[in-house]
N, C-alpha and C. Protein backbone atom coordinates (compact mmCIF):
# COMPACT_ATOMS: atom_id res chain seq x y z
N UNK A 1 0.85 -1.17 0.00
CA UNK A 1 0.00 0.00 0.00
C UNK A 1 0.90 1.23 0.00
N UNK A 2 0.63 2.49 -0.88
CA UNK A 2 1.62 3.67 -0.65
C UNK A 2 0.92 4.31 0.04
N UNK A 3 1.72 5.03 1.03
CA UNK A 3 1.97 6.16 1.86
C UNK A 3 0.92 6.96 1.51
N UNK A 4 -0.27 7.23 2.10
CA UNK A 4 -1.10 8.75 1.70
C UNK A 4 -2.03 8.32 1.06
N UNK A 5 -2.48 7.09 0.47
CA UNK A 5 -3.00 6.88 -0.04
C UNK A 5 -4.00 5.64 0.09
N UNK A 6 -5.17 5.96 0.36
CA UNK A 6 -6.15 4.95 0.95
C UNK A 6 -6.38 3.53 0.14
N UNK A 7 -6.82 2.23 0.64
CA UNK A 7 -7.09 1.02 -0.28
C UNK A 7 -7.96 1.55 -1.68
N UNK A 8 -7.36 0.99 -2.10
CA UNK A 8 -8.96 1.09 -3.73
C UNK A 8 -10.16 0.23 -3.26
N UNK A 9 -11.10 0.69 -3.29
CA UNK A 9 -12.80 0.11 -3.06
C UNK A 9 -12.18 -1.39 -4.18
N UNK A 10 -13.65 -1.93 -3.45
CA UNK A 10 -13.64 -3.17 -4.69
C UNK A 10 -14.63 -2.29 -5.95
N UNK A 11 -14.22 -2.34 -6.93
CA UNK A 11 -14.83 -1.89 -8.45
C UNK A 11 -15.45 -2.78 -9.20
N UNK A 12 -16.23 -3.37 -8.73
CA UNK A 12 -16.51 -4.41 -10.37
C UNK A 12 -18.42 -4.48 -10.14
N UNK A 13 -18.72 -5.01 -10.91
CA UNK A 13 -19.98 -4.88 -11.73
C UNK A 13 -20.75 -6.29 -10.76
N UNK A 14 -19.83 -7.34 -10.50
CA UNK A 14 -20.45 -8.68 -10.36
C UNK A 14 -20.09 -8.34 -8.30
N UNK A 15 -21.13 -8.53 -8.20
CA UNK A 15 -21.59 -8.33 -6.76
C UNK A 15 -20.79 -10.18 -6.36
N UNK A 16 -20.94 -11.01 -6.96
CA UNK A 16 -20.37 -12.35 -6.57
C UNK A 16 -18.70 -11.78 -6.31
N UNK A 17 -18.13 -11.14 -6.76
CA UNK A 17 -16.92 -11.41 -6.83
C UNK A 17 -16.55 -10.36 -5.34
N UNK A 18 -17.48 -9.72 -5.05
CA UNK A 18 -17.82 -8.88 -3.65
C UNK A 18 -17.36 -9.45 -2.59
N UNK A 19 -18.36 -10.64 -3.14
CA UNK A 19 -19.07 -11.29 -1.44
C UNK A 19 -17.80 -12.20 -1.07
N UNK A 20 -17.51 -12.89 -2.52
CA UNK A 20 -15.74 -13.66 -2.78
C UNK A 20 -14.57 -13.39 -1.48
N UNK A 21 -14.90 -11.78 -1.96
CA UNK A 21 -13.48 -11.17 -1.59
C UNK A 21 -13.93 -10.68 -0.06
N UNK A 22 -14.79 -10.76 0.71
CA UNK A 22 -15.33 -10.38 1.41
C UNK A 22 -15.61 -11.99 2.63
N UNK A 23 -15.65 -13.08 1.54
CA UNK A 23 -15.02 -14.25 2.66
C UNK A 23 -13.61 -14.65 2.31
N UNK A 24 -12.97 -14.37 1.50
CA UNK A 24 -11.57 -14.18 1.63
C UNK A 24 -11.06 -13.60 3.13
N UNK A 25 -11.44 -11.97 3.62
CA UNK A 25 -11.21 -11.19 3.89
C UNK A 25 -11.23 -11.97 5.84
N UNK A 26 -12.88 -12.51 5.78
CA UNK A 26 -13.10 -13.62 7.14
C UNK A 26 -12.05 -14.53 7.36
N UNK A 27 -11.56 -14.96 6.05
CA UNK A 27 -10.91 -16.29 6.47
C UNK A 27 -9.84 -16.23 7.20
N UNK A 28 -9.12 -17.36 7.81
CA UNK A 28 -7.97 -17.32 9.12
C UNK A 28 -6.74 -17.72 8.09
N UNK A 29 -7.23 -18.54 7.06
CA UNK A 29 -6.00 -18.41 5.88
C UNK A 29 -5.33 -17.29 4.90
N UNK A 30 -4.37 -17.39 4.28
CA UNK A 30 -3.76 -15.95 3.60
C UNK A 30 -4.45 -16.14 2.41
N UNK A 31 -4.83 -14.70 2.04
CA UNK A 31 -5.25 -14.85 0.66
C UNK A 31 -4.76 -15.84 -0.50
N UNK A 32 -3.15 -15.25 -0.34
CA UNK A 32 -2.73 -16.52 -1.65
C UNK A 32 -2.75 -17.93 -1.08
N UNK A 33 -2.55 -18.35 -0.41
CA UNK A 33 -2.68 -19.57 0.30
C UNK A 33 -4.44 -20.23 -0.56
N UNK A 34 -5.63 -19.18 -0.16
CA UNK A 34 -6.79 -19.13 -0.52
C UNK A 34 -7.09 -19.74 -1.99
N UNK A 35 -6.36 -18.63 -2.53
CA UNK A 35 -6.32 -18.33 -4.00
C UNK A 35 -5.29 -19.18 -5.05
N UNK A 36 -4.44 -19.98 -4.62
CA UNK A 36 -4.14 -21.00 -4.91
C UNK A 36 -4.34 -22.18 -5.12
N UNK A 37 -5.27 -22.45 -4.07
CA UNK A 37 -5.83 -23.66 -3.65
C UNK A 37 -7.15 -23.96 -4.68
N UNK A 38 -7.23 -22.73 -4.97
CA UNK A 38 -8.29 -22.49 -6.39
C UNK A 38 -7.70 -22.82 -7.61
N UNK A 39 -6.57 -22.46 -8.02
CA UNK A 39 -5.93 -22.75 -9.20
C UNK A 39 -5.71 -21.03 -9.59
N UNK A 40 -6.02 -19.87 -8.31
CA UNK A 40 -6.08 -18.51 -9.17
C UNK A 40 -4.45 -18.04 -8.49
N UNK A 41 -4.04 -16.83 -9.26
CA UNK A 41 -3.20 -16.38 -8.73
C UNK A 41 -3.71 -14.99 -8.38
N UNK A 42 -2.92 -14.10 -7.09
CA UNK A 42 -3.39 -13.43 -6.53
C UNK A 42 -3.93 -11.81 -7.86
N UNK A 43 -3.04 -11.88 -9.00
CA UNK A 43 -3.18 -10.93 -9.88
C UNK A 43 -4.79 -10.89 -10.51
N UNK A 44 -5.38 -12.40 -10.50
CA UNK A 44 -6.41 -12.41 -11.64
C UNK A 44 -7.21 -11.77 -10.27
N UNK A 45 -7.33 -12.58 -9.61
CA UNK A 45 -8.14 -11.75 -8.34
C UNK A 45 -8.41 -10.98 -8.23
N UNK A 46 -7.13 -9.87 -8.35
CA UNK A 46 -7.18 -8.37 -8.50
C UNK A 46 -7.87 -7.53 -9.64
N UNK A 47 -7.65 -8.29 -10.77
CA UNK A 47 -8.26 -8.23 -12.34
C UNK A 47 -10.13 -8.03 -11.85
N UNK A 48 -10.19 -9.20 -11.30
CA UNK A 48 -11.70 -9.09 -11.00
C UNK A 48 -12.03 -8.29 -10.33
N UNK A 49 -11.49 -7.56 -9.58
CA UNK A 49 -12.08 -6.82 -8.13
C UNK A 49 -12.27 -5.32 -9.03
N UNK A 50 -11.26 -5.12 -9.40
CA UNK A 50 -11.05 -3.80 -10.18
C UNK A 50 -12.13 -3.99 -11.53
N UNK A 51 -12.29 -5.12 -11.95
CA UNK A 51 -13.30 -5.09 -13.35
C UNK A 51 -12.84 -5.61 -14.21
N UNK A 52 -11.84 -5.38 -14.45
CA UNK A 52 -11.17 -4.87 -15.60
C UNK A 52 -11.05 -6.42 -16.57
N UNK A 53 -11.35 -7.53 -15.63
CA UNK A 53 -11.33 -9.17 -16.17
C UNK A 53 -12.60 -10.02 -15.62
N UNK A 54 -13.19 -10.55 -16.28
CA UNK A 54 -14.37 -11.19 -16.24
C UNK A 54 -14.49 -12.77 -15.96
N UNK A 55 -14.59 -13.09 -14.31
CA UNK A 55 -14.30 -14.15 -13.88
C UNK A 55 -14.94 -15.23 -15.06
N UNK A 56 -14.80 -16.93 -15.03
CA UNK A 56 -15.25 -17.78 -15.65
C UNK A 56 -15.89 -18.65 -14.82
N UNK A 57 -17.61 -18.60 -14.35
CA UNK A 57 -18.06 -19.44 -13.80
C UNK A 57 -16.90 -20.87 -13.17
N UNK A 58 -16.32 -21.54 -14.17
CA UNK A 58 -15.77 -22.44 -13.21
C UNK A 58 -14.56 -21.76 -12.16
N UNK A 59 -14.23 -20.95 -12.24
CA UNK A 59 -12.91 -20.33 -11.74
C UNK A 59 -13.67 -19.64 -10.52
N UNK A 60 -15.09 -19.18 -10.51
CA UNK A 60 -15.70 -18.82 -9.49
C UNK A 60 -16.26 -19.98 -8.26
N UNK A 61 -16.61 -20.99 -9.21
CA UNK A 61 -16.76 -22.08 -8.20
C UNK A 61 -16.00 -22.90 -7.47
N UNK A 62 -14.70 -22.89 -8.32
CA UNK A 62 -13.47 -23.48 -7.38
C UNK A 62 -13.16 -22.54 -6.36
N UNK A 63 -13.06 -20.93 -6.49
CA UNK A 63 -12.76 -20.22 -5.18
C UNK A 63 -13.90 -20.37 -3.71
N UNK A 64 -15.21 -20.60 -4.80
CA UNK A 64 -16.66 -20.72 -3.27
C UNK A 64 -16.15 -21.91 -2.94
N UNK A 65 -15.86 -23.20 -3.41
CA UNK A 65 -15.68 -24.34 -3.07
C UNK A 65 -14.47 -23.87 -1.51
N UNK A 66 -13.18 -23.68 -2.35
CA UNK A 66 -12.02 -23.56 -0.93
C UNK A 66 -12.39 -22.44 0.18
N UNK A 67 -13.40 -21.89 -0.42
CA UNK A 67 -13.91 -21.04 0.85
C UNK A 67 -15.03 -21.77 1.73
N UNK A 68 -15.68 -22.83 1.33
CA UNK A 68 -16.66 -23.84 2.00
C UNK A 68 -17.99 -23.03 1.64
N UNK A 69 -18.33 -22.44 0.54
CA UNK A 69 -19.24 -22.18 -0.49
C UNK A 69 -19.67 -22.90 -1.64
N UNK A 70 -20.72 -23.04 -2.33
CA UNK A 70 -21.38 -23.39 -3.38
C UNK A 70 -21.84 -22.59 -3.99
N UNK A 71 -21.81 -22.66 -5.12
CA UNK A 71 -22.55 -21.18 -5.96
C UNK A 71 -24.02 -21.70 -6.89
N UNK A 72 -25.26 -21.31 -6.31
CA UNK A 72 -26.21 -21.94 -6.61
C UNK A 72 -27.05 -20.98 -7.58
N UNK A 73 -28.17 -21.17 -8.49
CA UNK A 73 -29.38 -20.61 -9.61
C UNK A 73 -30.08 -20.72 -8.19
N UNK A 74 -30.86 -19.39 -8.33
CA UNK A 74 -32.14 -19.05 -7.68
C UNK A 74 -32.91 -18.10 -8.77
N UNK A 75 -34.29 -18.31 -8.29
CA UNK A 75 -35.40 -17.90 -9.29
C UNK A 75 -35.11 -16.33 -9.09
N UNK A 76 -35.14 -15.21 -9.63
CA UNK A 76 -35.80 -14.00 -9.29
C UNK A 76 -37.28 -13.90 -8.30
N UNK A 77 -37.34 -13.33 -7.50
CA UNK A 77 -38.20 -12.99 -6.79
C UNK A 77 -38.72 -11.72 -7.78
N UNK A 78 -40.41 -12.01 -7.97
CA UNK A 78 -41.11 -11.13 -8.44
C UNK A 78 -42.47 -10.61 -7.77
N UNK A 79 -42.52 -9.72 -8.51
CA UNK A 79 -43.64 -8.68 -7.32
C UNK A 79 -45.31 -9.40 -7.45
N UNK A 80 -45.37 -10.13 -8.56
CA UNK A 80 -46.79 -10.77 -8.98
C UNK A 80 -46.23 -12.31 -8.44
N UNK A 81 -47.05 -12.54 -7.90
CA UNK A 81 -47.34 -14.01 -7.25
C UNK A 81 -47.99 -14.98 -8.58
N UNK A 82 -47.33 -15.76 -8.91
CA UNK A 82 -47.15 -17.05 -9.64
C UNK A 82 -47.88 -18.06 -8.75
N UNK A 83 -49.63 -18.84 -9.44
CA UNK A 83 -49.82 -19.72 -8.97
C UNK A 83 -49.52 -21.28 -9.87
């Protein structure tokens, strides 16, 4: 981190890669330790957080996996009730 200058927010579009970095952040293990164990290196990580690279479903599920996550389809919740 330089001198004077605060962390960068997380930037990206995909709220998953949020919540990612956000049980990263819980865990008692080191990030790269984390992020290895995935097959990622700590750069693509960064790629995602900032935007600027567009995770690949499987590359997202191997990180929920070593975090003791699953990444599941849920319906949209809508305002009209479906009988």
């Amino acid at each position: 981190m330089k001198i004077g200058r605060p962390p960068s927010p997380v930037r990206t579009g995909l709220p998953l890669v949020n919540e990612l970095a956000q049980a990263i952040r819980k865990d008692a293990r080191k990030q790269t330790d984390i992020l290895a164990a995935a097959g990622l290196s700590v750069n693509v990580f960064q790629f995602w957080k900032r935007g600027t690279h567009a995770p690949t479903l499987t590359s997202l599920a191997a990180l929920a996996q070593v975090l003791g996550y699953r990444i599941t389809l849920q319906p949209e919740e809508s305002s009209d009730e479906q009988s």
